[in-house]
Protein backbone atom coordinates (compact mmCIF):
# COMPACT_ATOMS: atom_id res chain seq x y z
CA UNK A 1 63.12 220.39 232.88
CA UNK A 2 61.79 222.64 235.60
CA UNK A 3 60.85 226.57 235.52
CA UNK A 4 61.07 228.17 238.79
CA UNK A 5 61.61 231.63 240.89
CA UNK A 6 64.08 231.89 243.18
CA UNK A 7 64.30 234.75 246.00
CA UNK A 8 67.24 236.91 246.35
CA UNK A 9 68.63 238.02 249.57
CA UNK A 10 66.72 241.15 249.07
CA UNK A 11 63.35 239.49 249.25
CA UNK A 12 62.88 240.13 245.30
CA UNK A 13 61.56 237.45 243.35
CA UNK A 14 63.84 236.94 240.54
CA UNK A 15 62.61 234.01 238.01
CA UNK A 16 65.38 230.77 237.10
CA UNK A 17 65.06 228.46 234.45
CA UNK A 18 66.88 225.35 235.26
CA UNK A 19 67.07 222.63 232.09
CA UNK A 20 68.12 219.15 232.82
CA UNK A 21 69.12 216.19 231.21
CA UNK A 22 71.52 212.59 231.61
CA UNK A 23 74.05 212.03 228.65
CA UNK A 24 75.69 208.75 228.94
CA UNK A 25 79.30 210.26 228.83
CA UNK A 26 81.83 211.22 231.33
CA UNK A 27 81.41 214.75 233.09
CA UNK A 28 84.95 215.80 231.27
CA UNK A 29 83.64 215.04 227.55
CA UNK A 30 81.03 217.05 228.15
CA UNK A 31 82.61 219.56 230.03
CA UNK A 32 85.70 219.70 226.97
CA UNK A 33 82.97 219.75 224.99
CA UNK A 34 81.30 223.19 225.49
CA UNK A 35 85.09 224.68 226.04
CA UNK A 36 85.50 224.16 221.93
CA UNK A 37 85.40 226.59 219.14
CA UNK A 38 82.21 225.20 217.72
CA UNK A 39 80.56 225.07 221.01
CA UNK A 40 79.16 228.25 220.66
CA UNK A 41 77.50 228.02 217.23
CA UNK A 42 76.15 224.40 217.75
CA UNK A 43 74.32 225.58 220.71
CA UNK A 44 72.39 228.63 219.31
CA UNK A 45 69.17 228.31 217.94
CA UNK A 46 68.50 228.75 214.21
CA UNK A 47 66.16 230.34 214.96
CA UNK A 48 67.96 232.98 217.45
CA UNK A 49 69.99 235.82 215.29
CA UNK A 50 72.55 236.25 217.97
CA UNK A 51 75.92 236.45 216.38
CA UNK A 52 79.70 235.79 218.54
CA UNK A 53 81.41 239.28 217.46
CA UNK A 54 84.59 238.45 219.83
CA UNK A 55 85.58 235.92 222.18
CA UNK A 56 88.91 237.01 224.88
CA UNK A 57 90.22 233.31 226.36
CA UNK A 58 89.06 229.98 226.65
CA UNK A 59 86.78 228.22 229.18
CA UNK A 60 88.49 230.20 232.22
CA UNK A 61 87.71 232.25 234.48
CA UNK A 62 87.87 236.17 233.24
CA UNK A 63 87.27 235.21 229.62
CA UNK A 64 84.73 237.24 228.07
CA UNK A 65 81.99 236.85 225.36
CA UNK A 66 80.98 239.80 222.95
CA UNK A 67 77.86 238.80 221.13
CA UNK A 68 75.46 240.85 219.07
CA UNK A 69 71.09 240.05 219.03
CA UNK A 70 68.20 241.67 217.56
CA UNK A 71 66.69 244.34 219.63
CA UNK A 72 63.56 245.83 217.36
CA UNK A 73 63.30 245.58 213.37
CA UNK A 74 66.73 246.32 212.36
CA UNK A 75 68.50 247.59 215.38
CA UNK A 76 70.42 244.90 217.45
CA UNK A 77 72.12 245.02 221.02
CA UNK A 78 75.37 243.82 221.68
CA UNK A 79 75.89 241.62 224.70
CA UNK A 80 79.26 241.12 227.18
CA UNK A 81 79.34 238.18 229.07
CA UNK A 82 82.34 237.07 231.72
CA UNK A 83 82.84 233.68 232.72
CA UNK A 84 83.13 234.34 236.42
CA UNK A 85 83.55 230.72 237.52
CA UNK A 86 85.02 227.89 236.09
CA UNK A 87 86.02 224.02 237.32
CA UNK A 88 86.71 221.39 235.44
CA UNK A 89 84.70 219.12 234.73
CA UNK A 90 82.21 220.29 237.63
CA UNK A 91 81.35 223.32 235.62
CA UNK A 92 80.97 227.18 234.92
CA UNK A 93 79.33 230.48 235.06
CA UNK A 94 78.20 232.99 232.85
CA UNK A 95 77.53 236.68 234.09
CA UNK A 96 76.02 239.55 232.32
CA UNK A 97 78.45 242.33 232.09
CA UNK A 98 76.36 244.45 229.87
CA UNK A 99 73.39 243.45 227.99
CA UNK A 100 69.86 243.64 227.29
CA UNK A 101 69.20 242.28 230.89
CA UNK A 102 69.09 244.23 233.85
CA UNK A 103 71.11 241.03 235.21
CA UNK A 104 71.59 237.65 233.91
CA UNK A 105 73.91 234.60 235.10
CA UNK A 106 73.79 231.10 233.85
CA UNK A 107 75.51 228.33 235.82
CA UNK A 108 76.23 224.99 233.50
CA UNK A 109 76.69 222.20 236.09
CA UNK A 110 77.99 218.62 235.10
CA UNK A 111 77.19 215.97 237.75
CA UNK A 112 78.54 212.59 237.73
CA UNK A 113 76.46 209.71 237.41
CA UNK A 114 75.81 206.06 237.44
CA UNK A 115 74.48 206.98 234.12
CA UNK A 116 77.01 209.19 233.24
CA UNK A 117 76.12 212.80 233.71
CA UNK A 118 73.68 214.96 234.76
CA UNK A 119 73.98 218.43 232.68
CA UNK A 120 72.02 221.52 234.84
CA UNK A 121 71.76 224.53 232.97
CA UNK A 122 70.42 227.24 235.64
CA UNK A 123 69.23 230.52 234.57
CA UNK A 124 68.48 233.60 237.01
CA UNK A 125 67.77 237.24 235.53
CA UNK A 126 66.10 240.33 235.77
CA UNK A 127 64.19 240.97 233.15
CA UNK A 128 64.64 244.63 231.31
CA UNK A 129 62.14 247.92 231.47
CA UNK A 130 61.49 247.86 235.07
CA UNK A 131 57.93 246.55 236.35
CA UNK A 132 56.80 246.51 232.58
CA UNK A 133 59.29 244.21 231.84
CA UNK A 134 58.28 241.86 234.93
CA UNK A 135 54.40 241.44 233.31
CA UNK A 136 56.22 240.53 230.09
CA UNK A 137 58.65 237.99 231.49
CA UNK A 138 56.36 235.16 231.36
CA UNK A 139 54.89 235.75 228.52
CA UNK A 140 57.52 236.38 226.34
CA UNK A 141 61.26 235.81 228.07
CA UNK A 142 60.46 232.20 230.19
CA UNK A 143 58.32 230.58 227.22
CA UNK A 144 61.64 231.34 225.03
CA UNK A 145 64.00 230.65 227.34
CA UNK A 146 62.40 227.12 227.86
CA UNK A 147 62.10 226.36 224.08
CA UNK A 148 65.60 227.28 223.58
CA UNK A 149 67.62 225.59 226.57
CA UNK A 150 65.13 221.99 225.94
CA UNK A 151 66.65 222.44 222.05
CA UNK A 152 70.07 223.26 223.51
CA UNK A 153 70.17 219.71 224.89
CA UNK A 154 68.43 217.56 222.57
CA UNK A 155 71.19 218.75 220.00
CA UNK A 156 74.26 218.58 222.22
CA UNK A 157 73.09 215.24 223.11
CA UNK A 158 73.05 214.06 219.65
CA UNK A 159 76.38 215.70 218.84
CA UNK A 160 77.68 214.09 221.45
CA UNK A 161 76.20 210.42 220.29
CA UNK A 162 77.76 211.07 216.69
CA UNK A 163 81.35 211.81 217.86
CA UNK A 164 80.71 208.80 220.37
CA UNK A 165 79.92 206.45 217.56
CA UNK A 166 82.37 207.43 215.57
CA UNK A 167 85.28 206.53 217.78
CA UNK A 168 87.77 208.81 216.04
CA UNK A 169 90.43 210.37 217.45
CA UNK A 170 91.63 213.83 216.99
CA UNK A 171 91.86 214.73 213.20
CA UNK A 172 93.35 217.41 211.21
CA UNK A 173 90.76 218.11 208.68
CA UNK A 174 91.49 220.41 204.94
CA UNK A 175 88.15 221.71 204.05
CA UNK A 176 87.19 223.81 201.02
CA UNK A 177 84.17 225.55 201.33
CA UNK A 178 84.39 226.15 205.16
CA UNK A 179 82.65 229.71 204.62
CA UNK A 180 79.61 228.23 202.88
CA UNK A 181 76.54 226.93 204.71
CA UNK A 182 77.77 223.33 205.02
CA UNK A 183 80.70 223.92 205.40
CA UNK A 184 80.49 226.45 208.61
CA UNK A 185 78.14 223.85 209.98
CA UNK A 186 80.30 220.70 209.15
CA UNK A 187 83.29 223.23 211.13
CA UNK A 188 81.47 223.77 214.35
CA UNK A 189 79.98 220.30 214.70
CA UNK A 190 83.87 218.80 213.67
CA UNK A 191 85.88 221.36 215.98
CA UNK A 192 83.37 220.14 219.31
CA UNK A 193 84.03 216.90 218.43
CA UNK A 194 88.23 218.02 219.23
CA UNK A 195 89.19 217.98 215.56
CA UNK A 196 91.06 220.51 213.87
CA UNK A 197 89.98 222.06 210.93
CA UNK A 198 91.82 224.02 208.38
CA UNK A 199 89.88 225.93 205.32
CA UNK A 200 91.16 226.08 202.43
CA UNK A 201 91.42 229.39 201.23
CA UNK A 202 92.17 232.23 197.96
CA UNK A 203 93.58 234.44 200.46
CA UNK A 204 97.36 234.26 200.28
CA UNK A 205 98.61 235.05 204.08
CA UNK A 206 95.32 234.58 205.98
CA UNK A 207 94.44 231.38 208.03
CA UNK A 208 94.84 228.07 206.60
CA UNK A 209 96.02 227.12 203.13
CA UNK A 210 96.45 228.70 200.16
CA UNK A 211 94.94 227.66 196.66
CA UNK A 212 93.51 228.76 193.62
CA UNK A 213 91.42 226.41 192.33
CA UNK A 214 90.78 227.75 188.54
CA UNK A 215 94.74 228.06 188.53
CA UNK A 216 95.64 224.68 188.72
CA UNK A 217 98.12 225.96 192.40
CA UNK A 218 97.76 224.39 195.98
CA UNK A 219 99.85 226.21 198.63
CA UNK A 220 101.83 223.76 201.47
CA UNK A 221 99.98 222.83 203.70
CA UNK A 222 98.02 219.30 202.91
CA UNK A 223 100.42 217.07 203.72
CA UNK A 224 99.85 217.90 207.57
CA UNK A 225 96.26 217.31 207.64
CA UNK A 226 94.44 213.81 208.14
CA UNK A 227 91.46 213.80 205.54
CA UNK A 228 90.11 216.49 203.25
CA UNK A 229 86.19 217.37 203.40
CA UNK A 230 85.63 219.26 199.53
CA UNK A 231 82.92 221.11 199.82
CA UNK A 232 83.26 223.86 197.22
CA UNK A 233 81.20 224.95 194.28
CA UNK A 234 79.58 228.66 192.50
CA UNK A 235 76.82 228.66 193.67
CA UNK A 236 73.14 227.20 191.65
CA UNK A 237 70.27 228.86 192.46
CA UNK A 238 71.66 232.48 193.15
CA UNK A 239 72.67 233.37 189.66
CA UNK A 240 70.86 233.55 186.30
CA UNK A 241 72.15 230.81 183.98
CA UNK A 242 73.73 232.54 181.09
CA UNK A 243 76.55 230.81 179.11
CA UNK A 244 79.00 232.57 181.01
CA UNK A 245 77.28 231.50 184.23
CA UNK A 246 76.92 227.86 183.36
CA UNK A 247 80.59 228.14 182.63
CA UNK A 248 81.49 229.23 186.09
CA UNK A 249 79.17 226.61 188.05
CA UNK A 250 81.01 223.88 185.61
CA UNK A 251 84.20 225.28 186.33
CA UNK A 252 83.98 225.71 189.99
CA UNK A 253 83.02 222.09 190.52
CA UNK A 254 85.23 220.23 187.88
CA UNK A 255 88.46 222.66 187.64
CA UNK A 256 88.42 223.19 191.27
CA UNK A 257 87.98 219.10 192.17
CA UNK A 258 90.78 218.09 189.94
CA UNK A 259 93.03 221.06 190.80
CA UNK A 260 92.93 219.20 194.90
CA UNK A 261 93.27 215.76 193.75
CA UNK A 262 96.03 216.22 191.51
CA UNK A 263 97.72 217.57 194.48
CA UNK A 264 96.45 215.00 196.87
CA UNK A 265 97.74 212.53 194.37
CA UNK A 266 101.51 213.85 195.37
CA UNK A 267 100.83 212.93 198.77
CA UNK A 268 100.74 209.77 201.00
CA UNK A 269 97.13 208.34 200.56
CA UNK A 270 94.40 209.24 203.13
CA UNK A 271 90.90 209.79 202.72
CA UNK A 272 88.75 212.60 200.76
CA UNK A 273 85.16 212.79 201.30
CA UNK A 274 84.13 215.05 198.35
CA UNK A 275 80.95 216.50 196.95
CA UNK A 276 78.23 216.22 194.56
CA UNK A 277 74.51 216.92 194.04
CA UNK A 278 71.33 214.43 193.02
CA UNK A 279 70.94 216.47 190.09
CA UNK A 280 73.14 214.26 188.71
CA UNK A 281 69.96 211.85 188.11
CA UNK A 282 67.75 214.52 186.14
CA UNK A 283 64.28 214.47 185.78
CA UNK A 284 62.90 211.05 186.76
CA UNK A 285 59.55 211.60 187.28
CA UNK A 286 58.48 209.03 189.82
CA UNK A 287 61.35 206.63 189.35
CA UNK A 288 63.00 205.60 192.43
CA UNK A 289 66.33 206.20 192.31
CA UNK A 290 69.87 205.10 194.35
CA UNK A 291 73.45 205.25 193.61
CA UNK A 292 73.06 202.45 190.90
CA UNK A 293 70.62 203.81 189.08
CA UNK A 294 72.35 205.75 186.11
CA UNK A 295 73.21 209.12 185.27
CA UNK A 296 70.31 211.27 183.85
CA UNK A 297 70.11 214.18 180.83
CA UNK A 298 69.94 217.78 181.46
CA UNK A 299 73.01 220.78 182.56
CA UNK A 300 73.43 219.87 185.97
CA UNK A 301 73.54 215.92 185.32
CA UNK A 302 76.28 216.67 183.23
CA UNK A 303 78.02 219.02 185.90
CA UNK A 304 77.61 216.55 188.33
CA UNK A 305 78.89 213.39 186.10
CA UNK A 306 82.50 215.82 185.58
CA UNK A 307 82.36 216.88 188.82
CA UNK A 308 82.78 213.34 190.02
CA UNK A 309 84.90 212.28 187.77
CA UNK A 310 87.78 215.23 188.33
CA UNK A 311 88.35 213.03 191.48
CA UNK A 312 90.03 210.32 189.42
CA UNK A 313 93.58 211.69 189.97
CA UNK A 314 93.17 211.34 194.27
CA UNK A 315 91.49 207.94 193.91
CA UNK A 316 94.13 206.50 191.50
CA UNK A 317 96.74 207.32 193.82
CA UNK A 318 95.61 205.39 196.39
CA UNK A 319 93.41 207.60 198.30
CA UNK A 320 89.49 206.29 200.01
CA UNK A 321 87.38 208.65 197.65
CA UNK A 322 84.09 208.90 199.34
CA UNK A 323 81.49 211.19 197.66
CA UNK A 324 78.20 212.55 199.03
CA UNK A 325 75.34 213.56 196.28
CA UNK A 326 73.66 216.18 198.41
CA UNK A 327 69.90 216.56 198.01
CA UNK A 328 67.94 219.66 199.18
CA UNK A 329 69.50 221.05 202.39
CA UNK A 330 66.95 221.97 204.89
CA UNK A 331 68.77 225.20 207.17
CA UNK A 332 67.12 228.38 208.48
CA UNK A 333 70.35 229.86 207.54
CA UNK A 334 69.89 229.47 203.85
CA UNK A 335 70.19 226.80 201.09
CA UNK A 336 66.23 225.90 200.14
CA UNK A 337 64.67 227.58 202.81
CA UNK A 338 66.60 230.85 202.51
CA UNK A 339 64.40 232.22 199.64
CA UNK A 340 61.07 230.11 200.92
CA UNK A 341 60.77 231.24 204.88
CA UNK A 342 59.80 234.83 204.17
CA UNK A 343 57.63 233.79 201.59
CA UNK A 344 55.75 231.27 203.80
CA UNK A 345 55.53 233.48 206.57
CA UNK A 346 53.64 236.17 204.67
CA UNK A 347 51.20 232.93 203.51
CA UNK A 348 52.30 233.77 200.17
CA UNK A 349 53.65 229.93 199.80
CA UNK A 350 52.08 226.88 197.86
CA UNK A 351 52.87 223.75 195.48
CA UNK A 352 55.16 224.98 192.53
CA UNK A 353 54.32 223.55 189.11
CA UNK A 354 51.96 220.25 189.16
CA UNK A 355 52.87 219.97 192.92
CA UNK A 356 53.98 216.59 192.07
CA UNK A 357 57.35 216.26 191.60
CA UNK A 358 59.11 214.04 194.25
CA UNK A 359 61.65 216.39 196.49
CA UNK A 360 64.50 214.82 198.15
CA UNK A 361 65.97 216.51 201.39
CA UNK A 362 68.21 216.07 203.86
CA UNK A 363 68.15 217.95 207.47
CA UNK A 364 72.07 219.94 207.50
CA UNK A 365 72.75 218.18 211.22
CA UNK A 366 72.41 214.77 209.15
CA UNK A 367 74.34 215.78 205.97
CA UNK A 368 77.47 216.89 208.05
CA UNK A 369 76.81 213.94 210.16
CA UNK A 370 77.42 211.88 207.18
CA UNK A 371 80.30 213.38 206.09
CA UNK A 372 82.09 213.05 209.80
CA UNK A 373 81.12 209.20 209.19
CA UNK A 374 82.33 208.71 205.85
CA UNK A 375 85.81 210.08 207.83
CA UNK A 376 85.18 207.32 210.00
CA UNK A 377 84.07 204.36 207.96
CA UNK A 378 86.16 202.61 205.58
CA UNK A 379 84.02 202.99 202.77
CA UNK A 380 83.98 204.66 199.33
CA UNK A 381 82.46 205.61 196.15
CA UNK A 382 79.14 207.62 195.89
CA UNK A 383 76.55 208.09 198.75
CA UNK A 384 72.93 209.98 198.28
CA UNK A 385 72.98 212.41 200.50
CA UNK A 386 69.05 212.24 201.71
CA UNK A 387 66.70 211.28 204.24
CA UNK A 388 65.30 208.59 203.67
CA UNK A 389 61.35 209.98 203.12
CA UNK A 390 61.31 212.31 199.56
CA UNK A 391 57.78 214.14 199.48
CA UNK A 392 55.91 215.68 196.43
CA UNK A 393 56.06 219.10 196.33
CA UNK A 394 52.53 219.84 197.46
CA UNK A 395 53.67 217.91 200.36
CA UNK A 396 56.49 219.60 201.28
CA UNK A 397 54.89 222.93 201.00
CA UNK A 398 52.02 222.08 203.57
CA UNK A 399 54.95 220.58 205.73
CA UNK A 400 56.54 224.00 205.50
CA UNK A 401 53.54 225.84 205.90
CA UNK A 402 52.50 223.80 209.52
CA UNK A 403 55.73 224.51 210.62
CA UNK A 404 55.81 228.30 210.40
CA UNK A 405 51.76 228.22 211.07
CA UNK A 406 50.66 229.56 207.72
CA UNK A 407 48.18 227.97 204.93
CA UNK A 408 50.42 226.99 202.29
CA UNK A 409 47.81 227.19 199.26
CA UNK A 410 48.94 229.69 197.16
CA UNK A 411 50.47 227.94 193.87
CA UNK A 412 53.25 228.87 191.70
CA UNK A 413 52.42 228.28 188.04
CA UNK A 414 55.30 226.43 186.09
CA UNK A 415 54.87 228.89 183.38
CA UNK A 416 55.47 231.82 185.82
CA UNK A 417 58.24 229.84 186.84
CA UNK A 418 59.97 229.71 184.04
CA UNK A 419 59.27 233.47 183.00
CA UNK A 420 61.09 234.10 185.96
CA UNK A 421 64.04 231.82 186.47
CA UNK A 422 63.97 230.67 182.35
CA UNK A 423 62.91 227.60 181.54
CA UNK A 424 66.07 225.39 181.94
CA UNK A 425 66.80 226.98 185.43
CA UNK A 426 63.15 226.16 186.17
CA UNK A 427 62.52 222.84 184.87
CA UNK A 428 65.82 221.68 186.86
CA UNK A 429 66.30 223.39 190.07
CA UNK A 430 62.23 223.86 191.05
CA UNK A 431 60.04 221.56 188.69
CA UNK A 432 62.34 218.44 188.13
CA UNK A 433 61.17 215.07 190.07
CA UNK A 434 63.97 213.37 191.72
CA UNK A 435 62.71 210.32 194.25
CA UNK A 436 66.44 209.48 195.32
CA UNK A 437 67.05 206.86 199.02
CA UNK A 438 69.85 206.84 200.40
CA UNK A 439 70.42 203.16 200.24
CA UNK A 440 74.27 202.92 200.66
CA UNK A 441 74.62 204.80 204.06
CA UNK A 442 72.05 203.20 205.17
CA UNK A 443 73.27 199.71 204.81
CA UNK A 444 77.13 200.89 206.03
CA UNK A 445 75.33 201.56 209.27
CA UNK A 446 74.70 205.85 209.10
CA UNK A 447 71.55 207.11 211.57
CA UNK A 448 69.36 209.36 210.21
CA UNK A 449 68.09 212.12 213.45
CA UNK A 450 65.09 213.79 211.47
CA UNK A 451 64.34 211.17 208.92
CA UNK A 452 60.56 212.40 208.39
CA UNK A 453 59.81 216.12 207.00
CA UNK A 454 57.50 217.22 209.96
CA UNK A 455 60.45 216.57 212.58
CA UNK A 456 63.48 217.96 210.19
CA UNK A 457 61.33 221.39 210.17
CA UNK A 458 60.07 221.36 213.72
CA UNK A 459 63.78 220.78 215.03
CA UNK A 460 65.22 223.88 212.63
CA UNK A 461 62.31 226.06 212.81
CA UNK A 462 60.26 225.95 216.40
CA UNK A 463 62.79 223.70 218.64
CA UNK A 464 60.41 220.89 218.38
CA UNK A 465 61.97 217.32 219.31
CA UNK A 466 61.28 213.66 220.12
């Protein structure tokens, strides 16, 4: 990585970034790579709100990028960007039609190698607000600039090695839940990687295919795709648990799992990767737990038990039934850190309960990483969805708190817990003690990127990397 200035013909000083790196793959992979639907979301930062509101044409010249970014508090700024140049696989150009920028173009350069290629991502701009906006530029626009385009790479490259690894070809992929936080990850990763993916959907006449999962009905559609990714569920932790509630998150995972595999059981047997949660184990305590331990007590051990169950009718009929038991995702976009980022960045964070129960997480870039390889790998039954390093909760909270640069000592009382969430939604979601490895992926081969807590929350919060 270098940072430099470059002089226009005027005699100006205008500043470049220009980020570097060698991935070990032709210059057309890569190049087909960043031409893909997904290409867009894989490559923003989580920690960047910039949003794709509209995108006219491929990777060609002339197409055109609208995107939206924060500007101050709540106001944002929309951004139009032309691709101005493009060669494949040498590479393309970005220019600034109208944006926060007085002027902005980004080349993306792929070089061939010896080694393979050499990406160059070059950045020249004018920075906004005149002369004031020149004093800030280093201070503010460069520093972020570099963080971003060094995280740009260090993810593309790993995308990159996944999809390598895997050695599939082209798939036609059926996913339900494709507009949850998984499942809009899972998309853009699978759609870079030249797969097609088709969401399943309760819209009749919309994109992809139709079903209504508490009905029992599955539109046409299935027997075109490769595999099916099931991904759907009510959501847990958003909701209070009344009866009628606890109805709907049992329903949504149990009616909805057997109303897909009693359809994929009419078809010619492929392979469903399907879903469940390590609340199936309940409250262990400090008992180390993998997929052969047994089921535990509680609501959501019992969900999770049906839940896996309802996929009888798809694995009788012949179809590879792989299922992941997803621990804590770990997202700036949501799941646990949705409700605990604002909190931690006021210092208003700390150990919940004793601080001791055992918390098992996964980074999302690994847990979509292991469902693309359970596509891949001729394996089946149940998989722990988890890195392989649980922490306590105390643990986890001064992770949490390093990473966003704020003490993390301010506790959360298990009896103010409860009085807040009720005591069975407390005790199971926040103060329950699950110390679950994820033995079987890791002896079929999987590859954990952010297997320790520290690097899992640098990577999605700062851009840190190895």
């Amino acid at each position: 990585m270098t940072g430099i200035f470059a002089v226009s013909v005027l005699g100006a000083a205008m500043p470049v970034h220009t980020q570097t790196s060698t991935l070990p793959y032709p210059p057309e992979v890569v190049f087909d790579w960043h031409g893909r639907p997904g290409a867009f979301t894989r490559l923003t930062p989580p920690w960047e709100d910039v949003q794709l509101v509209a995108h006219e044409g491929g990777l060609e010249e002339g197409a055109r990028m609208e995107m939206s970014a924060p500007l101050v508090g709540p106001l944002r700024t929309a951004y139009v960007a032309r691709h101005t140049w493009c060669e494949r696989p040498i590479g393309f150009t970005d220019v600034q039609e109208s944006g926060p920028f007085e002027s902005w173009v980004h080349e993306h350069r792929f070089e061939a190698t010896g080694e393979g290629t050499k990406m160059i991502d070059r950045i020249e701009w004018t920075a906004p607000l005149g002369p004031a906006g020149r004093i800030a530029d280093p201070l503010i626009i460069r520093p972020r600039l570099e963080r971003m385009f060094a995280w740009r790479h260090a993810r593309l490259a790993r995308d990159l090695r996944r999809h390598h690894e895997a050695g599939l070809a082209p798939m036609r992929i059926a996913i339900t839940g494709a507009s949850g936080l998984v499942g809009r990850t899972l998309t853009a990763f699978l759609t870079t990687g030249g797969h097609t993916v088709v969401p399943l959907t309760r819209k009749k006449g919309g994109d992809g295919i139709w079903w209504d999962p508490q009905g029992g009905e599955v539109g046409p559609g299935l027997e075109d795709c490769d595999a099916v990714i099931h991904l759907a569920g009510a959501g847990i932790a958003e909701h209070e648990w009344s009866d009628d509630y606890k109805a709907t998150i049992r329903d949504s995972r149990t009616n909805g799992t057997r109303t897909l595999c009693e359809a994929l059981a009419k078809l010619p047997p492929k392979v469903l990767v399907s879903t469940s949660a390590i609340g199936i184990y309940g409250d262990r305590k400090d008992e180390p737990l993998d997929e052969l331990s047994p089921v535990g007590t509680g609501f959501l051990a019992e969900v999770g038990e049906a839940w896996e169950d309802a996929t009888s009718p798809a694995r009788e009929a012949g179809w590879r039934v792989a299922i992941v038991r997803v621990g804590l995702v770990l997202s700036a976009h949501g799941g646990l850190l949705g409700p605990l980022l604002p909190l931690f960045r006021r210092g208003g964070g700390g150990p919940v309960g004793s601080g001791q129960q055992w918390m098992s997480w996964i980074h999302v870039d690994d847990l979509v990483a292991l469902y693309h390889f359970l596509l891949a790998r001729e394996v089946d039954g149940v998989f722990n969805g988890v890195a392989p390093n649980p922490v306590r909760n105390a643990d986890f909270g001064k992770a949490l708190g390093r990473a966003v640069g704020r003490p993390a000592i301010v506790p959360a009382p298990a009896f103010g817990v409860r009085m807040v969430l009720g005591r069975e939604k407390a005790d199971e979601l926040l103060l329950a003690s699950q110390r679950v490895a994820p033995r079987r992926a890791l002896e079929a081969g999987f590859r954990f990127d952010e297997a320790e807590l520290d690097g899992a929350l640098g990577f999605e919060l700062v851009g840190a990397h190895d």
